[in-house]
Protein backbone atom coordinates (compact mmCIF):
# COMPACT_ATOMS: atom_id res chain seq x y z
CA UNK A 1 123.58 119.21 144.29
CA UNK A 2 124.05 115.90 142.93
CA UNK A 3 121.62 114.67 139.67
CA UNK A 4 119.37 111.66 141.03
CA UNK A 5 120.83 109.82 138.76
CA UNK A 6 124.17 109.77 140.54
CA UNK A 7 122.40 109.34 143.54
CA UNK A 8 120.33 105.78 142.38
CA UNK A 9 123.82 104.82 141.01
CA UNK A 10 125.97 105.40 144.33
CA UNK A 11 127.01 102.79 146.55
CA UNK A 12 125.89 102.27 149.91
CA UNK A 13 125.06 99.81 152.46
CA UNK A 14 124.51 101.40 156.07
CA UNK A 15 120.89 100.66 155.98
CA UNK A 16 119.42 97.58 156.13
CA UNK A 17 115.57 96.44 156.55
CA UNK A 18 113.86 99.39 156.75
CA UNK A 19 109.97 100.13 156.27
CA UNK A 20 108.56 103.24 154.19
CA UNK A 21 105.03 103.36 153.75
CA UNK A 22 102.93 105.82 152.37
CA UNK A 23 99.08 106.39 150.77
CA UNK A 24 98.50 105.02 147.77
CA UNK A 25 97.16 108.28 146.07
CA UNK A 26 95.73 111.84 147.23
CA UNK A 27 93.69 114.34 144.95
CA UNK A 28 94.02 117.96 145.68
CA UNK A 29 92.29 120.69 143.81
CA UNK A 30 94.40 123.38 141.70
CA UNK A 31 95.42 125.93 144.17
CA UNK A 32 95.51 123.84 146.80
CA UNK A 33 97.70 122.67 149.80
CA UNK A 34 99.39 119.76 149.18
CA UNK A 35 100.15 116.72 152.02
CA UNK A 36 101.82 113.88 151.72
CA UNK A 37 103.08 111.30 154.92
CA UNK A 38 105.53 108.66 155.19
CA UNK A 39 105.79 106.34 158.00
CA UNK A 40 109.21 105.35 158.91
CA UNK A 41 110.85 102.34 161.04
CA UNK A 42 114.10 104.20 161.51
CA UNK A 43 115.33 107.31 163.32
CA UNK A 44 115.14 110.38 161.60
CA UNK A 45 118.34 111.91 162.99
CA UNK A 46 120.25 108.81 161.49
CA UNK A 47 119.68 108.95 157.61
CA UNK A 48 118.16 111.35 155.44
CA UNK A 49 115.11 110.83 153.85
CA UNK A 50 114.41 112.06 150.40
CA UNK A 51 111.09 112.56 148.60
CA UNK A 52 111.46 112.11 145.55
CA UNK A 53 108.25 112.54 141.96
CA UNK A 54 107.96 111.22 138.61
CA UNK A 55 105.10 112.76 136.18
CA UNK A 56 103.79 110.06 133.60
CA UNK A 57 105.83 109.83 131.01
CA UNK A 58 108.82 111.46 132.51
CA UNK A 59 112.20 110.34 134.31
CA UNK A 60 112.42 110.88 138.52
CA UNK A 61 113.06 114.51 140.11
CA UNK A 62 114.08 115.03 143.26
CA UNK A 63 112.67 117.74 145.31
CA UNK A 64 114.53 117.27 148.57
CA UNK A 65 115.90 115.32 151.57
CA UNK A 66 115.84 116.43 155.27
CA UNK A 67 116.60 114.92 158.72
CA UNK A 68 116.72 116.51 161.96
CA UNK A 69 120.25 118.32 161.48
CA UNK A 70 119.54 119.81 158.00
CA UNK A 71 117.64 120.40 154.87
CA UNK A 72 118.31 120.84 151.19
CA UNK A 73 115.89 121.16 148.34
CA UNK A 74 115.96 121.59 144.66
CA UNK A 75 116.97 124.82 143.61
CA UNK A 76 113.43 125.08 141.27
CA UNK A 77 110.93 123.22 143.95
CA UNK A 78 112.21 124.76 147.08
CA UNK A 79 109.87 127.92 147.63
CA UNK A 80 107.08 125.27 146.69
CA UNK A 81 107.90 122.08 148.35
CA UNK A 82 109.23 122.14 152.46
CA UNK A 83 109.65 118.87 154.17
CA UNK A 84 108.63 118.52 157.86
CA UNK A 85 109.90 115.72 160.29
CA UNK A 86 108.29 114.46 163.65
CA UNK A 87 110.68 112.66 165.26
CA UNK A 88 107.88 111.36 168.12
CA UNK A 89 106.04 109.37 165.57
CA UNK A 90 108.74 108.59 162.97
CA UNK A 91 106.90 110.77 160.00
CA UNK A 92 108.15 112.38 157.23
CA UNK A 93 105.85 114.84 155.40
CA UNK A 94 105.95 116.59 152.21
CA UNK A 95 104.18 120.09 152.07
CA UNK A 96 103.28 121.79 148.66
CA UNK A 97 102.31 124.91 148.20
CA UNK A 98 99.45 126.01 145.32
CA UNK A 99 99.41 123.22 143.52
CA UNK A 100 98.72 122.40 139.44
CA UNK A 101 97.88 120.25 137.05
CA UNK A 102 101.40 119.76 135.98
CA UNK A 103 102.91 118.74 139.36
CA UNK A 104 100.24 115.48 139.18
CA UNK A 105 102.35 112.28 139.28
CA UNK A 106 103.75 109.69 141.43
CA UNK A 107 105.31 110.77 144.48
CA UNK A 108 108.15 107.93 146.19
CA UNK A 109 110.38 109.26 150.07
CA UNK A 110 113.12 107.50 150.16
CA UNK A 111 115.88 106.87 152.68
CA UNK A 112 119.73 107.45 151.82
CA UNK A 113 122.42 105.00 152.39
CA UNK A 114 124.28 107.26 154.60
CA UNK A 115 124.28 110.49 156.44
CA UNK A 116 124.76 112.42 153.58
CA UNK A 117 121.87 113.94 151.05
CA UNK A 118 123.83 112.85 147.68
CA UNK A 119 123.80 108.91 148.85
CA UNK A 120 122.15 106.28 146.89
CA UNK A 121 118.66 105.45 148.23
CA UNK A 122 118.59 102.15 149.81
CA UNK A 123 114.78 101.74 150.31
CA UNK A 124 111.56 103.36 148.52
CA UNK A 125 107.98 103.98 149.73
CA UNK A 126 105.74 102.34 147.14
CA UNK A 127 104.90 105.71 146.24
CA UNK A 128 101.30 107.90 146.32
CA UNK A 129 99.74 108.74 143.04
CA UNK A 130 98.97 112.63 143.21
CA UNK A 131 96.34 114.05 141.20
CA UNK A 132 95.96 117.23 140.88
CA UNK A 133 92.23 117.90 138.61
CA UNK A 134 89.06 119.86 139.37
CA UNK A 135 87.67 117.32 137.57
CA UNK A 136 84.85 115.04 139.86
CA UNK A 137 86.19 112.33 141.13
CA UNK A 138 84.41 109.19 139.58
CA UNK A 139 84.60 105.24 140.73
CA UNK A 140 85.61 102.82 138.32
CA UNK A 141 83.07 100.33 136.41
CA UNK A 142 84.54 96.49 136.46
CA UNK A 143 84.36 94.12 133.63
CA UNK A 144 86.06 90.66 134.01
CA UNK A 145 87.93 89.21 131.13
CA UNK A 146 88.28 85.55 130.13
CA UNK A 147 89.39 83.17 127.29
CA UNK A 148 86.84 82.60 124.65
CA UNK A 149 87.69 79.44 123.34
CA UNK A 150 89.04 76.08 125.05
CA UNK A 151 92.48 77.10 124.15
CA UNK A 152 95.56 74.64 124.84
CA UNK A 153 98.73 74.15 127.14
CA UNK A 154 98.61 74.54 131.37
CA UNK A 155 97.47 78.29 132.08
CA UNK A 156 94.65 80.13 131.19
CA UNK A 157 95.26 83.75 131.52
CA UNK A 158 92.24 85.76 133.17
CA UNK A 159 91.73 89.26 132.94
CA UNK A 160 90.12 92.67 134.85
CA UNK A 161 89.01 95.68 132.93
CA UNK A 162 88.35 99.20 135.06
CA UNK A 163 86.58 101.45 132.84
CA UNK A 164 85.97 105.59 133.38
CA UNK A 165 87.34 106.29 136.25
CA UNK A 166 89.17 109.14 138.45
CA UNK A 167 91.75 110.32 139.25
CA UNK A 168 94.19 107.39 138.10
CA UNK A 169 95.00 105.89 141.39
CA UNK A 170 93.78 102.17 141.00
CA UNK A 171 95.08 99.26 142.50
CA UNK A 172 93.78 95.51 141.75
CA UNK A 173 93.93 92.29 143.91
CA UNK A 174 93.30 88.82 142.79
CA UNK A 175 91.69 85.93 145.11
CA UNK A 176 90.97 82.34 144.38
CA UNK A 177 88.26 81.07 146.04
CA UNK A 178 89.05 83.78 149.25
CA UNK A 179 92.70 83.31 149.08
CA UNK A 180 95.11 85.85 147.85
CA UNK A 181 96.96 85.69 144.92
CA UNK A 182 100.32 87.89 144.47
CA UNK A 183 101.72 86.31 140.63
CA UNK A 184 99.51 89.08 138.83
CA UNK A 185 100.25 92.02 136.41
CA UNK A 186 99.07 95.46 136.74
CA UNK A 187 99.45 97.83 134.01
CA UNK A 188 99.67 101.27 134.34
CA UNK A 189 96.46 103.28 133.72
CA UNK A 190 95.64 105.09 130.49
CA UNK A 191 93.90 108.49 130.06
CA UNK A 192 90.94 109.46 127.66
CA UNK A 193 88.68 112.21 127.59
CA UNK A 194 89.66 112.78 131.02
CA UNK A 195 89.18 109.63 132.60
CA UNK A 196 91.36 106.33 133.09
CA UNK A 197 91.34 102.94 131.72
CA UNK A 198 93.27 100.13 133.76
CA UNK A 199 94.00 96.36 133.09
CA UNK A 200 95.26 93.72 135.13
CA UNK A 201 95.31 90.01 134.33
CA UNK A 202 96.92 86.99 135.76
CA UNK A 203 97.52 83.42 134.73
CA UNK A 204 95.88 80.14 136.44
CA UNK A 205 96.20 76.46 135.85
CA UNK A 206 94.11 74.63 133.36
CA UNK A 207 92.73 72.37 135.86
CA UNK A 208 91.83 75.05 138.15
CA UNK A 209 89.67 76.85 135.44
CA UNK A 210 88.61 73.56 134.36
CA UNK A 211 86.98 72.51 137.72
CA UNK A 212 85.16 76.06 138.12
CA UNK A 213 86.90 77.73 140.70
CA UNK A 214 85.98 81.16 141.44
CA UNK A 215 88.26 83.75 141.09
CA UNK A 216 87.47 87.37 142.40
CA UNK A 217 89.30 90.60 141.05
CA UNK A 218 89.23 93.33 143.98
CA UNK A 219 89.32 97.00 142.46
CA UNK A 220 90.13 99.65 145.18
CA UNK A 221 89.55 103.23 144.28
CA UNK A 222 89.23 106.78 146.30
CA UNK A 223 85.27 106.76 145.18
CA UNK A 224 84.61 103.10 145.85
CA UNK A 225 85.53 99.44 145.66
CA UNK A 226 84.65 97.13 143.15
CA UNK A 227 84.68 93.06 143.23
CA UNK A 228 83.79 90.41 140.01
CA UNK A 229 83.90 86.94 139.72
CA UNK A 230 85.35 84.85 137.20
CA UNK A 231 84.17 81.27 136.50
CA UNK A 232 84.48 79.23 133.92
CA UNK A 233 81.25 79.42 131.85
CA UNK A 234 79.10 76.30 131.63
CA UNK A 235 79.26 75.27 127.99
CA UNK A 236 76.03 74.88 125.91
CA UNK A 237 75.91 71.49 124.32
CA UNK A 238 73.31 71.56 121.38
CA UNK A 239 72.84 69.06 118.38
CA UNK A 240 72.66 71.31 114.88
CA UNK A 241 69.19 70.58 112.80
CA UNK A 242 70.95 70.08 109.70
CA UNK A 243 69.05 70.48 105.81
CA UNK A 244 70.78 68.95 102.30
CA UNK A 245 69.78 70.98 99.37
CA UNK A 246 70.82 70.01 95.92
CA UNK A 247 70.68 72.06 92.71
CA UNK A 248 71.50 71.70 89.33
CA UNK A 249 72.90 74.67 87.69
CA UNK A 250 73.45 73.25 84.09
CA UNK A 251 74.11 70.26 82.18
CA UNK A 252 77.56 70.21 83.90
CA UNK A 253 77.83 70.75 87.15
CA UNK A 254 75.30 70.06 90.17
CA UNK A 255 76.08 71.88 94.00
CA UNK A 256 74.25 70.77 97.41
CA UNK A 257 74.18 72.66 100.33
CA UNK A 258 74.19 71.40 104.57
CA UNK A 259 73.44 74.02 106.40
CA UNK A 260 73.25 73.22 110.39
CA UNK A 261 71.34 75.80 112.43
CA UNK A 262 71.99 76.34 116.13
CA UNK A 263 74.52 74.38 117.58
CA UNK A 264 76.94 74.67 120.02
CA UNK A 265 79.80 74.71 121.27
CA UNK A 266 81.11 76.88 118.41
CA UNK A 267 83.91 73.63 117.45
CA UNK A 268 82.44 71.59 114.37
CA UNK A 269 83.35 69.56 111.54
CA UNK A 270 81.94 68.92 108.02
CA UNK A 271 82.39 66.31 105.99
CA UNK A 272 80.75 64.93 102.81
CA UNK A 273 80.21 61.48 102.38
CA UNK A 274 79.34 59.82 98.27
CA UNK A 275 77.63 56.94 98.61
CA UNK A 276 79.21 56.25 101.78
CA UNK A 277 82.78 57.02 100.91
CA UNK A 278 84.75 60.27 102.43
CA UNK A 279 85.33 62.63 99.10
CA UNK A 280 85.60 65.79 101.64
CA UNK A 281 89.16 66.41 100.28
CA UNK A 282 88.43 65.35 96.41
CA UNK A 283 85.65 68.76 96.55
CA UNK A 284 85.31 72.45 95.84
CA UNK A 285 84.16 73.33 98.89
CA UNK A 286 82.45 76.89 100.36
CA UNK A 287 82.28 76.69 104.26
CA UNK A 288 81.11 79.89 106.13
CA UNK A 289 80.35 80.16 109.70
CA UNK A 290 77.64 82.55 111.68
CA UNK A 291 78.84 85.07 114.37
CA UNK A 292 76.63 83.18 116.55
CA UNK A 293 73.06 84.28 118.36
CA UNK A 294 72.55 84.38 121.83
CA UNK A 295 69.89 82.26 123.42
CA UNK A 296 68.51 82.04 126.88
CA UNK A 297 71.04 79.50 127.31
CA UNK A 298 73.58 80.59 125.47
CA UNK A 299 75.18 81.55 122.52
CA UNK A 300 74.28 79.52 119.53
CA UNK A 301 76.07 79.20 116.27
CA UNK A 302 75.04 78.10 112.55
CA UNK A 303 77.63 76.91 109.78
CA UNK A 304 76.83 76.48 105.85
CA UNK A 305 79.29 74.26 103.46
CA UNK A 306 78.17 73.85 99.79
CA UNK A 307 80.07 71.86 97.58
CA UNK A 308 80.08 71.21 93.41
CA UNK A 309 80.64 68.35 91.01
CA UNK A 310 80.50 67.61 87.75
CA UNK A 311 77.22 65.89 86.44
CA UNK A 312 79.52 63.31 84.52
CA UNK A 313 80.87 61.89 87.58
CA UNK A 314 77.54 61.81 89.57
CA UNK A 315 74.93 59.34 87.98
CA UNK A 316 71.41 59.10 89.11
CA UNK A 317 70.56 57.82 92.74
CA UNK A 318 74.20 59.05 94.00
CA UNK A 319 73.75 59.34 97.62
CA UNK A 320 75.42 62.53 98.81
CA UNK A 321 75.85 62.63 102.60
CA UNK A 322 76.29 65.56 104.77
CA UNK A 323 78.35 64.25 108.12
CA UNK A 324 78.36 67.08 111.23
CA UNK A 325 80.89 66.21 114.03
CA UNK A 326 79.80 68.85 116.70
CA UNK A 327 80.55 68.34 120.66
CA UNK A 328 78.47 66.74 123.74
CA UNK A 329 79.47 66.79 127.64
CA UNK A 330 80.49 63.08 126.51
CA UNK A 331 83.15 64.26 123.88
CA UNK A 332 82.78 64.26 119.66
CA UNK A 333 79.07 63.50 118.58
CA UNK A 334 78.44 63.11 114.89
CA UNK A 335 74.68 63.91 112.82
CA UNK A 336 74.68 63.18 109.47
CA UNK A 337 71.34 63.70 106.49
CA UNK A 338 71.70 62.54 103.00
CA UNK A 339 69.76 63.02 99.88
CA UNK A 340 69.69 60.82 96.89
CA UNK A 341 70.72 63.08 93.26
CA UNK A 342 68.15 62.90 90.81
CA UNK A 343 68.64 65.32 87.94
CA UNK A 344 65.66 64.65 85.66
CA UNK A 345 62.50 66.49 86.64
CA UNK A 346 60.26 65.83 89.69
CA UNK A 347 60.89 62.99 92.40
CA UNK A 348 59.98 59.37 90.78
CA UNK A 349 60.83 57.49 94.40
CA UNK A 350 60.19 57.44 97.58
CA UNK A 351 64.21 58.09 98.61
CA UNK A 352 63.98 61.46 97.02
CA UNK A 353 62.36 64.71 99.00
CA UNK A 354 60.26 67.60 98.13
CA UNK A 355 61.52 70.65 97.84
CA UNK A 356 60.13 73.51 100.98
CA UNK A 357 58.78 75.83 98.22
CA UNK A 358 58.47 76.26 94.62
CA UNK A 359 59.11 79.85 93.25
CA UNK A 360 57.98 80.57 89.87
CA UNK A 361 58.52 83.95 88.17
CA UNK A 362 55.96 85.46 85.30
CA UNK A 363 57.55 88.11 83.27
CA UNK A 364 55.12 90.83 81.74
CA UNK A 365 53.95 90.53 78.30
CA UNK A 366 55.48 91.98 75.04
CA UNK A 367 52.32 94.19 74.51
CA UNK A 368 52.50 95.40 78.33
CA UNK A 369 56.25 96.84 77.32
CA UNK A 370 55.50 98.20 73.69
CA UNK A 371 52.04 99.09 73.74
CA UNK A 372 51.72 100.50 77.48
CA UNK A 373 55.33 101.46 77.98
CA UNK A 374 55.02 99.27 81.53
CA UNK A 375 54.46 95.97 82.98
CA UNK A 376 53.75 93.76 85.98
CA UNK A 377 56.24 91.19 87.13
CA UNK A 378 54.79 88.07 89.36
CA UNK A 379 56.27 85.97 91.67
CA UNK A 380 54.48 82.65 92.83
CA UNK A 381 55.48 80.85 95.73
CA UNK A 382 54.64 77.61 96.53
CA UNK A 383 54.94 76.27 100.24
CA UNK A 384 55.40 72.33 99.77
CA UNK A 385 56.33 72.52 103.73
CA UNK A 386 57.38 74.68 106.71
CA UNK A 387 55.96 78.57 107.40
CA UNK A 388 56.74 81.20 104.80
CA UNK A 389 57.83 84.44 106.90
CA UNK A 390 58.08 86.93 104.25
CA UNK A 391 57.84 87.23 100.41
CA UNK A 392 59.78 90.42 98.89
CA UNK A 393 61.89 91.81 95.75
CA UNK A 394 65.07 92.78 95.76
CA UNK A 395 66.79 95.19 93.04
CA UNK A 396 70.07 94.70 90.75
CA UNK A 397 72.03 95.59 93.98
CA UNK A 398 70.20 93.24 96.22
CA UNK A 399 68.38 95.47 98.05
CA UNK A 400 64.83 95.32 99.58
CA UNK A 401 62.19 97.39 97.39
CA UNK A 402 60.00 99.66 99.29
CA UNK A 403 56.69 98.87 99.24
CA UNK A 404 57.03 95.30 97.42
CA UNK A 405 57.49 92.66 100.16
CA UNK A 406 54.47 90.82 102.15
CA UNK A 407 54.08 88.62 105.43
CA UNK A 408 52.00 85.70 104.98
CA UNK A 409 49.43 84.71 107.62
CA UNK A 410 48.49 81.73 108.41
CA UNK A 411 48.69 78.23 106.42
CA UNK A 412 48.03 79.01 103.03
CA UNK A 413 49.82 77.04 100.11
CA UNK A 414 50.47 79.88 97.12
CA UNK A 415 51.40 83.31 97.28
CA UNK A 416 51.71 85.60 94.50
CA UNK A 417 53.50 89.15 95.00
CA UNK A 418 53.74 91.41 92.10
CA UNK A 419 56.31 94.45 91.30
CA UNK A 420 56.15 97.38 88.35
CA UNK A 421 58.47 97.28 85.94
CA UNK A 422 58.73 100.34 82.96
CA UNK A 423 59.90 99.48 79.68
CA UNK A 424 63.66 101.23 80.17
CA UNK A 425 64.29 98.93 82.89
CA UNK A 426 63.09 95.84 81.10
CA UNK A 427 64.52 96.92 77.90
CA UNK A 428 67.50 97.67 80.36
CA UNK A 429 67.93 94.17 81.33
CA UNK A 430 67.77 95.26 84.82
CA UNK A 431 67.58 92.42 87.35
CA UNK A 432 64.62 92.20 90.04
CA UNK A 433 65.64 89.21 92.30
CA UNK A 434 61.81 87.24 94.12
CA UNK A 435 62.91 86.62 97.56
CA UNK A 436 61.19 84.26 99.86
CA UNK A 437 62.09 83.47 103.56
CA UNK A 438 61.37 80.46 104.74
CA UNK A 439 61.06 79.31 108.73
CA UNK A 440 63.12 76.37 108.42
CA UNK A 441 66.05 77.58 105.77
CA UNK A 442 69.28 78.79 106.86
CA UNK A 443 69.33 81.61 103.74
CA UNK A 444 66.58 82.93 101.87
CA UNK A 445 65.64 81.52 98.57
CA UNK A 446 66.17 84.24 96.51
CA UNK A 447 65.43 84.04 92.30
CA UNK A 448 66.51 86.17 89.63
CA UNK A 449 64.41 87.60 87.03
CA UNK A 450 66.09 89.11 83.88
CA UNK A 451 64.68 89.60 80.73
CA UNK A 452 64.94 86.81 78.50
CA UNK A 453 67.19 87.85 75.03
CA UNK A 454 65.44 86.65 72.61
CA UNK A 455 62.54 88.58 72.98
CA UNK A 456 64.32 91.86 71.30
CA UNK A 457 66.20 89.71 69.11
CA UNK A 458 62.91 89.09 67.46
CA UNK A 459 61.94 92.84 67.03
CA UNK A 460 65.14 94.29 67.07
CA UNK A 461 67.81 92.59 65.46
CA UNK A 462 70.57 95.29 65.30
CA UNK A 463 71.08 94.58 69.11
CA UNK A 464 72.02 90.75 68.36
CA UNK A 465 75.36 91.33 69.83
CA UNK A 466 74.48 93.08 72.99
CA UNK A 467 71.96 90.57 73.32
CA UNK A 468 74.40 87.22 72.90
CA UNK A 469 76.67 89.33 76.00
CA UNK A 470 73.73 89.63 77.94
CA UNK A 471 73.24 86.04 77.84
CA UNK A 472 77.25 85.37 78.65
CA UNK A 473 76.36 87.63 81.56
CA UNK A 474 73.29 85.93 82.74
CA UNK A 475 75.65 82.50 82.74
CA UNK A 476 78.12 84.19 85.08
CA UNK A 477 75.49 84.92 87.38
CA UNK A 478 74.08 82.20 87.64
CA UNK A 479 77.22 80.55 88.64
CA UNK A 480 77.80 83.16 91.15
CA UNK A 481 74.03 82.67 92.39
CA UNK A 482 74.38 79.16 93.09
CA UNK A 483 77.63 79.78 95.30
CA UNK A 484 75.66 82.44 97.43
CA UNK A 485 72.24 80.24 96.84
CA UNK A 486 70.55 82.59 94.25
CA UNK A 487 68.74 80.75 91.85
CA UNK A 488 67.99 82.03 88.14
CA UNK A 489 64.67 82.54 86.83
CA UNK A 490 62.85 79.47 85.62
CA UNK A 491 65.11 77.32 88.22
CA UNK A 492 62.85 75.94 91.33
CA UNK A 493 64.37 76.13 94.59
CA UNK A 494 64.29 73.20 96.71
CA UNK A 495 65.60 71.89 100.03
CA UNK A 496 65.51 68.26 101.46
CA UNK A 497 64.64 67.59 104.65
């Protein structure tokens, strides 16, 4: 017997056009009686015809060719596999005999070249997946796959996901609009846990997609058929509310914050305007962008970029701009808010803004911590404008505190919400952060309370160094706060409208 390999390598050209076709897949149950027919154009007493298997992952076997003179079979297969021939109605059937889990795979007849069982094989059936599980057979769930973004260049490549499915046979079509398409890519399925995963996708022009033609993805399966329809999504067009905050850390430096809140499309642009003059390229800059919400619309997005310059170069009045170029059905759209820097105290004219809330943080007394061993901590909120949500402390790890947070109701103007502290954690220096949402503010205000050094340096001088380090700590934090928008104790929070 000649390996197949010789035989898909031998030359031969005696037949010419025909047709093999076969099912696409059969499931049998271990044990069982396995049957397989091919449909042929040609007389069976003129070439032999071959059936031929592959198992995933493996190279072809063949198991044996027949027409009406003779017979041969693979030495291993041959008491398992017999190959029968009607000659009235041109079919070629393959027979097994108690069949397993291992002999699952793809099963191809072929015809040979010539009248002789070690020819080359001039034409193949398309081939019929055989499964061979006692598994339940299970239809396929459909998910369609598309581009997320606009993307560039001509095509747009579309997708087709079949999920959890068995046994592995699974073949996809593609339609535009009703019409088939054949330039597609099917990939062969993939087994976990005992069911299959396959993926198709095909590519389609830009203007196609771009006028919102419908393209359908037909799954066919043994269980049952399954269609989806791809169409270009209509995009959300939404204008970002957008908030300036400024802050002033120290004598040095000052940072403002635009944060825009629900916008969409996801595209945007930030730039930051002095006194009317582009310095977006002259700045530290922080941007960070939201995963995005979804709305009954759509899915809505919200972007923060905070920025810092020296005091020295920013006098009085500077007008700090915050310019948004988002995206309308018309093309680029552009929102911009300013707010005028004043770092001296309270608002003296009418071009400056009030801040949403004022937080304020009351430390306990030195007789609460030395006489009682404990103390009580209070925050006081302010609301200058807006709803306050919540009110809560956080700990040194920023972490909600059970049992120390509270939901305001209503309209009322001051809040107070106080929090036990014990004389090892003040003593400590441990942190307790006041943290106050607000309705209208991108991130929560959020202000640290420490306790202040020179309170021990007073009573207990042989700490003075660990006390100076503490403050060189507190100065890093704050630094770090007014990145992430954590202000230090003593600091009021404000944001300008």
């Amino acid at each position: 017997m000649f390996p197949v390999a010789l035989l898909l390598l031998a030359a031969g050209s005696c037949v010419k056009g025909e047709q093999l076709t076969q099912p696409t897949s059969v499931t049998v149950q271990p044990g069982q009686r396995l049957t397989i027919t091919c449909q042929v154009s040609y007389s069976l007493g003129d070439y032999f015809t071959a059936w031929i298997r592959q198992p995933a992952g493996k190279g072809l076997e063949w198991i044996g060719s027949r027409y009406t003179g003779a017979a041969y079979y693979k030495d291993s297969l041959k008491n398992k596999f017999s190959i029968d021939l009607d000659t009235s109605s041109k079919t070629v059937t393959l027979n097994g005999q108690n069949v397993q889990p291992e002999d699952t795979a793809v099963y191809y007849c072929a015809i040979h070249s010539a009248l002789c069982y070690w020819a080359a094989f001039d034409y193949w059936g398309k081939g019929t997946m055989v499964t061979v599980s006692s598994a339940t057979p299970k239809g396929p769930t459909v998910f369609p796959l598309m581009p997320c973004g606009s993307g560039t260049g001509n095509m747009v490549t579309l997708g087709c996901l079949a999920t959890d499915f068995r046994p592995s046979s699974l073949t996809f079509k593609w339609n535009k609009n009703g019409a088939g398409l054949t330039d597609f890519i099917q990939y062969p399925p993939v087994q976990k846990n005992n069911f299959y995963t396959g993926v198709s996708q095909i590519q389609v022009s830009r203007e196609d997609w771009d006028a919102m033609e419908a393209f359908q993805c037909a799954v066919t399966h043994a269980e049952g058929n399954q269609e989806v329809t791809i169409t270009k999504p209509k995009i959300l067009y939404r204008s970002p509310d957008i908030k300036v905050s400024a802050y002033t850390g120290d004598e040095n430096e000052a940072s403002f914050l635009c944060s825009a809140r629900d916008f969409s499309p996801k595209d945007y642009e930030i730039k930051w305007l002095k006194n009317e003059e582009d310095i977006t390229d002259k700045l530290n800059e922080i941007k960070t962008t939201s995963e995005g919400k979804e709305s009954e619309n759509g899915t809505l997005y919200s972007a923060a970029s905070i920025i810092t310059v020296q005091t020295s170069d920013v006098p009085a009045k500077t007008q700090f701009t915050c310019l948004f170029k988002g995206k309308n059905d018309k093309g680029d759209v552009i929102t911009n808010t300013s707010v005028i820097y004043n770092p001296r105290g309270p608002c003296v004219t009418t071009e400056c803004t009030e801040a949403d809330v004022d937080i304020y943080i009351e430390g306990p007394t030195v007789e609460e911590m030395f006489l009682q061993r404990a103390g009580t901590i209070n925050c006081h909120v302010t609301v200058n404008k807006g709803l306050v949500e919540k009110i809560y402390w956080e700990n040194q790890y920023k972490n909600e505190m059970v049992g120390a947070s509270m939901s305001p109701v209503g309209e009322k103007k001051k809040y107070s919400l106080s929090l036990d502290i014990t004389y090892d954690e003040w003593s400590q220096g441990i942190k307790r952060y006041c943290v106050v949402d607000h309705k209208d503010s991108l991130e929560p205000y959020r202000v640290l309370y420490e306790r202040t050094t020179e309170i021990l340096n007073e009573l207990e001088s042989s700490m003075q160094k660990e006390e100076d380090n503490m403050g060189n700590t507190a100065l890093t934090f704050i630094l770090l706060f007014l990145i992430t928008l954590l202000f230090t104790i003593g600091t009021i929070a404000f944001k300008v409208k």
